[in-house]
PDB file of N, CA and C in Angstrom:
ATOM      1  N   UNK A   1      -5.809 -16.826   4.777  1.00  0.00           N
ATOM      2  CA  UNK A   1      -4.439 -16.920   4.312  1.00  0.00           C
ATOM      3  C   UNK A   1      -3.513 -16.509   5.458  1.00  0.00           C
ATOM      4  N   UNK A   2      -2.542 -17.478   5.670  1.00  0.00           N
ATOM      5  CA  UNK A   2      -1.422 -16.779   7.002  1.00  0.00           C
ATOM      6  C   UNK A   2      -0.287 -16.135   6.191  1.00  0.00           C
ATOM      7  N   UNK A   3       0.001 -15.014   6.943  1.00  0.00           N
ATOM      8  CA  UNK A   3       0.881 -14.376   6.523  1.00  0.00           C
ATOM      9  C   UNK A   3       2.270 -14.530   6.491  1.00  0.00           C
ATOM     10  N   UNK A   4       3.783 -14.813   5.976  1.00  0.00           N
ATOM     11  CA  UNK A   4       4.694 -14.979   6.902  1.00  0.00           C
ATOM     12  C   UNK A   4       4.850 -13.486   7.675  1.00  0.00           C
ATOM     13  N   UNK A   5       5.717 -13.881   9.071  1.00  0.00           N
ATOM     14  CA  UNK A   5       6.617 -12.812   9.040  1.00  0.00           C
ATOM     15  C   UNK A   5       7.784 -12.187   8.554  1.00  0.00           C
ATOM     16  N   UNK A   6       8.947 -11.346   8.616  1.00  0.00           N
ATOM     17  CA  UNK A   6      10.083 -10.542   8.095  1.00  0.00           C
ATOM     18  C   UNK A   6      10.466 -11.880   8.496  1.00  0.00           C
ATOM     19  N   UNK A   7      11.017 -11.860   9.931  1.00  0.00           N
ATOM     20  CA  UNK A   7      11.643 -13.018  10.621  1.00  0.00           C
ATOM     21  C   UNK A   7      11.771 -14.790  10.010  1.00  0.00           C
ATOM     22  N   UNK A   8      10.351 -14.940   9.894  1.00  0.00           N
ATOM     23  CA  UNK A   8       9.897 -16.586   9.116  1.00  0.00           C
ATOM     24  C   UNK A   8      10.779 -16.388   7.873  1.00  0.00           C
ATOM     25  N   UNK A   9      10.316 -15.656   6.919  1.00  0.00           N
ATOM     26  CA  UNK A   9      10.842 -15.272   5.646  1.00  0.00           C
ATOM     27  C   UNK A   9      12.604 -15.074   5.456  1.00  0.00           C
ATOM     28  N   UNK A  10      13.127 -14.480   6.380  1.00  0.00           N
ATOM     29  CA  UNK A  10      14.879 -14.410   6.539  1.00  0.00           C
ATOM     30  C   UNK A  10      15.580 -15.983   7.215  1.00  0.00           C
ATOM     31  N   UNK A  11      14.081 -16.793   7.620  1.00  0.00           N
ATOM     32  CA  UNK A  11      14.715 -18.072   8.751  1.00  0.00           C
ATOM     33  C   UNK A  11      14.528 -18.905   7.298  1.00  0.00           C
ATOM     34  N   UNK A  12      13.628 -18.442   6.322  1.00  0.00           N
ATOM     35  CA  UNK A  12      13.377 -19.138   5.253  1.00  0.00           C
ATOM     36  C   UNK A  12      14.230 -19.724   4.174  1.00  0.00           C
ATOM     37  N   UNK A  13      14.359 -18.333   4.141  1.00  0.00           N
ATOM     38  CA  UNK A  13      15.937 -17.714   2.835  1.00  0.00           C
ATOM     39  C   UNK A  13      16.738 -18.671   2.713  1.00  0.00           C
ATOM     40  N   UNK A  14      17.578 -19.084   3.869  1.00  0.00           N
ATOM     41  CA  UNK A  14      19.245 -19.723   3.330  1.00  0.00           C
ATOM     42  C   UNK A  14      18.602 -21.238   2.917  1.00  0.00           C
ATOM     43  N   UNK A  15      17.479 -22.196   3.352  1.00  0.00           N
ATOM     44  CA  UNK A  15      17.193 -22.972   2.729  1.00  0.00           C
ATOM     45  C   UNK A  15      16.784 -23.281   1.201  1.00  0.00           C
ATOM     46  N   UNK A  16      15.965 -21.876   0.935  1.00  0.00           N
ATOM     47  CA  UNK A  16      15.480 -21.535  -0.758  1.00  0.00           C
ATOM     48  C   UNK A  16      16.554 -21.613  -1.087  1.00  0.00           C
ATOM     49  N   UNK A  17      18.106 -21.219  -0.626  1.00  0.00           N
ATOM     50  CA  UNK A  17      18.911 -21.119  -1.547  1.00  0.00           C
ATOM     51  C   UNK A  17      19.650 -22.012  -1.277  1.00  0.00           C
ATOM     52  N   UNK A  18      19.862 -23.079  -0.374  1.00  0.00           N
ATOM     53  CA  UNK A  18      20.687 -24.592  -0.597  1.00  0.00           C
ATOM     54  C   UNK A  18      19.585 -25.137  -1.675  1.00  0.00           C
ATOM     55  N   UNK A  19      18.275 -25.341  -1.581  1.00  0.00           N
ATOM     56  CA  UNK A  19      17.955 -25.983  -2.670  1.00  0.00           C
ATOM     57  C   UNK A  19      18.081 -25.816  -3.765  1.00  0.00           C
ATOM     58  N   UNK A  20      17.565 -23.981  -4.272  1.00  0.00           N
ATOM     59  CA  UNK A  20      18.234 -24.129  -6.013  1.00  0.00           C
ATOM     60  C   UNK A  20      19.906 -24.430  -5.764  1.00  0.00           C
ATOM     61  N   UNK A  21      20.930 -24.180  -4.842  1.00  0.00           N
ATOM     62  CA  UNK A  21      22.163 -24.246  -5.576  1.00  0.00           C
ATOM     63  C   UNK A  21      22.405 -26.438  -5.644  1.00  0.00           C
ATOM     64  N   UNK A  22      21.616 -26.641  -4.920  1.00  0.00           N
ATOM     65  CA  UNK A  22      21.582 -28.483  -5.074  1.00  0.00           C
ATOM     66  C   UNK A  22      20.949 -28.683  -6.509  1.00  0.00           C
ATOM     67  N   UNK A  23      20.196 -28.380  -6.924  1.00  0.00           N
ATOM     68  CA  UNK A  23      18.535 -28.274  -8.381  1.00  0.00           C
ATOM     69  C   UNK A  23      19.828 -27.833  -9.276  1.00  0.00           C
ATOM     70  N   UNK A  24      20.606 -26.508  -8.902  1.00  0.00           N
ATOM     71  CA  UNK A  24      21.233 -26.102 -10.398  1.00  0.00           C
ATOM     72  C   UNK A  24      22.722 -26.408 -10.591  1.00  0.00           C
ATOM     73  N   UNK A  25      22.994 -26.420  -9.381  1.00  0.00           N
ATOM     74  CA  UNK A  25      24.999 -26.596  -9.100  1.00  0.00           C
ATOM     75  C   UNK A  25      25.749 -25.695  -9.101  1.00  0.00           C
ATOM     76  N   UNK A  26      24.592 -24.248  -8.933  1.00  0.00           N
ATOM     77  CA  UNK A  26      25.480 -23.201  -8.406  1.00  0.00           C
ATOM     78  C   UNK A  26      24.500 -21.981  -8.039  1.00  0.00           C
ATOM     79  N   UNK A  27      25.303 -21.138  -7.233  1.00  0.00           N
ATOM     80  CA  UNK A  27      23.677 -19.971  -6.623  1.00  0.00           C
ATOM     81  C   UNK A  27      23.635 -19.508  -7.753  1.00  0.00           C
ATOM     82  N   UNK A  28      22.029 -18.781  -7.493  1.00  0.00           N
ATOM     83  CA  UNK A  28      21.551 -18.228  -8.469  1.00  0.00           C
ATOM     84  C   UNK A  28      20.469 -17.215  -7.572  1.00  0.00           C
ATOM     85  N   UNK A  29      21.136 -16.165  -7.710  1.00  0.00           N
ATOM     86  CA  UNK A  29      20.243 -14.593  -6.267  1.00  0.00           C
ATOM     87  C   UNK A  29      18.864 -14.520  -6.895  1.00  0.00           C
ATOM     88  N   UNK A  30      18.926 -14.412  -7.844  1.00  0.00           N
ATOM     89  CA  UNK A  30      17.761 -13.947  -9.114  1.00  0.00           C
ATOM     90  C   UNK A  30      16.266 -15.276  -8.331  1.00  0.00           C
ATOM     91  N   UNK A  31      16.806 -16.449  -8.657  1.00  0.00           N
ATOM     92  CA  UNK A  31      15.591 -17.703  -8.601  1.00  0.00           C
ATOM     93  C   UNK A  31      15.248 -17.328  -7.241  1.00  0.00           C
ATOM     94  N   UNK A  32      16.397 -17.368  -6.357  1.00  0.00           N
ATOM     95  CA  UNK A  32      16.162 -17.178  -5.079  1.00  0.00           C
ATOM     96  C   UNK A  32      15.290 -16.366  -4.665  1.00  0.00           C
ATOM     97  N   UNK A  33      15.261 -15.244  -4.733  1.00  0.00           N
ATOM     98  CA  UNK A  33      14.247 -13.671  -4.932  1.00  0.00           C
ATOM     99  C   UNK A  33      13.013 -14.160  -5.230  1.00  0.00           C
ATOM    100  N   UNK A  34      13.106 -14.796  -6.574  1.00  0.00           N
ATOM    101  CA  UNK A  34      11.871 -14.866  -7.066  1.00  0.00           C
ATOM    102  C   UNK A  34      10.622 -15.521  -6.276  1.00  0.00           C
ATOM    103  N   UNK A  35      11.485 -17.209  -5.577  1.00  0.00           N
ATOM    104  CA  UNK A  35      10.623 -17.909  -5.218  1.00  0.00           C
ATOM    105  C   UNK A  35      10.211 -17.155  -3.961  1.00  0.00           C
ATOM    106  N   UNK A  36      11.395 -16.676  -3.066  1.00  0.00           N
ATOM    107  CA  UNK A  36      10.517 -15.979  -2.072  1.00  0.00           C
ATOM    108  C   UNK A  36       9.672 -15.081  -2.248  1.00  0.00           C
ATOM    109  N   UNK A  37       9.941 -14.025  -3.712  1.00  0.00           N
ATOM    110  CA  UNK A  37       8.482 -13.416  -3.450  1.00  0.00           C
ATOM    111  C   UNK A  37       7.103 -14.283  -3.941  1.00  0.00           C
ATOM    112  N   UNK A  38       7.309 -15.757  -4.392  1.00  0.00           N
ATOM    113  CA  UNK A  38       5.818 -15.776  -4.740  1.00  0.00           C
ATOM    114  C   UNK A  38       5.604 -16.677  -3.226  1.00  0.00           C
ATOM    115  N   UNK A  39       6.520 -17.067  -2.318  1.00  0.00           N
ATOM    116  CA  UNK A  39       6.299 -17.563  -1.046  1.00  0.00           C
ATOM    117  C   UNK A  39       4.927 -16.829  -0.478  1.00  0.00           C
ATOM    118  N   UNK A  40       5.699 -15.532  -0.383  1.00  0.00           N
ATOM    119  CA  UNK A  40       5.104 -14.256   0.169  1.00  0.00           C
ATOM    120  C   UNK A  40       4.052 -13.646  -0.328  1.00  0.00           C
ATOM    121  N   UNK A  41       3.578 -14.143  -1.513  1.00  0.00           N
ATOM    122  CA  UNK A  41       2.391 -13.909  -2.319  1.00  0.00           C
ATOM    123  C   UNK A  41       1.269 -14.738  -2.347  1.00  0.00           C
ATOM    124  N   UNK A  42       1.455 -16.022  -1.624  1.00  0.00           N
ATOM    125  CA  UNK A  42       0.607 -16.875  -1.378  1.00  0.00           C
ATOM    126  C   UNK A  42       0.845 -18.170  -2.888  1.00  0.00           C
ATOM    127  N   UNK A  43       1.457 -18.226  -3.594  1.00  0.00           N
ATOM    128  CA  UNK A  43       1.409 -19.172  -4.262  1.00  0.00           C
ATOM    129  C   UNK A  43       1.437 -20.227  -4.276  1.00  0.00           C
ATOM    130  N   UNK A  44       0.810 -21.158  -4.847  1.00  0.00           N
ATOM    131  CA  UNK A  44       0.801 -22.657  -4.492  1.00  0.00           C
ATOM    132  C   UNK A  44       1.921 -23.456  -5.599  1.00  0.00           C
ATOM    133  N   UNK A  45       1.296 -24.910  -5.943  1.00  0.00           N
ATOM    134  CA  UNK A  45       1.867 -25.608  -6.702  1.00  0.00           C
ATOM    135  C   UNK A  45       0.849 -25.491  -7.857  1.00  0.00           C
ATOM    136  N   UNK A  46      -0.718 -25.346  -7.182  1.00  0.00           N
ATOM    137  CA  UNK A  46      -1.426 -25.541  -8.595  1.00  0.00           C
ATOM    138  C   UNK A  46      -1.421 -23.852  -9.451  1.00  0.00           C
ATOM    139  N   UNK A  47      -1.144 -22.665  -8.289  1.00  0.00           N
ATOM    140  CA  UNK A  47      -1.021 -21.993  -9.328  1.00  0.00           C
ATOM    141  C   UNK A  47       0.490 -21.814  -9.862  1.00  0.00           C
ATOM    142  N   UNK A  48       1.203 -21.833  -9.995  1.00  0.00           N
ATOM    143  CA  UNK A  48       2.391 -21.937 -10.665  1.00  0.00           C
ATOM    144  C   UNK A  48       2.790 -22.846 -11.840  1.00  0.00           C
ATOM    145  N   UNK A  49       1.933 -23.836 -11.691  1.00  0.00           N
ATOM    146  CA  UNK A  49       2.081 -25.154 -12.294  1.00  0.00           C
ATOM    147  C   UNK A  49       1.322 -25.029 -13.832  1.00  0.00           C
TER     148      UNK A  49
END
């Protein structure tokens, strides 16, 4: 499993959050958070799904 770094993960961020605010039509800090921590947890599509 690769790890991100602090760095990868903050270069990550402002994209997680143009996409939910495109997906919902407005930010949302909460989704944002979330998905990065399961980024950072290794989650896939099949486990989430």
């Amino acid at each position: 499993m690769a790890y991100l770094t602090r760095k990868e993960i903050d270069e990550m961020k402002p994209e997680i959050e143009k996409a939910v605010n495109k997906f919902l039509g407005f930010a949302e800090p909460a989704i944002v958070t979330t998905a990065v921590n399961c980024i950072v947890s290794g989650y896939d599509k099949r486990k989430t799904a």
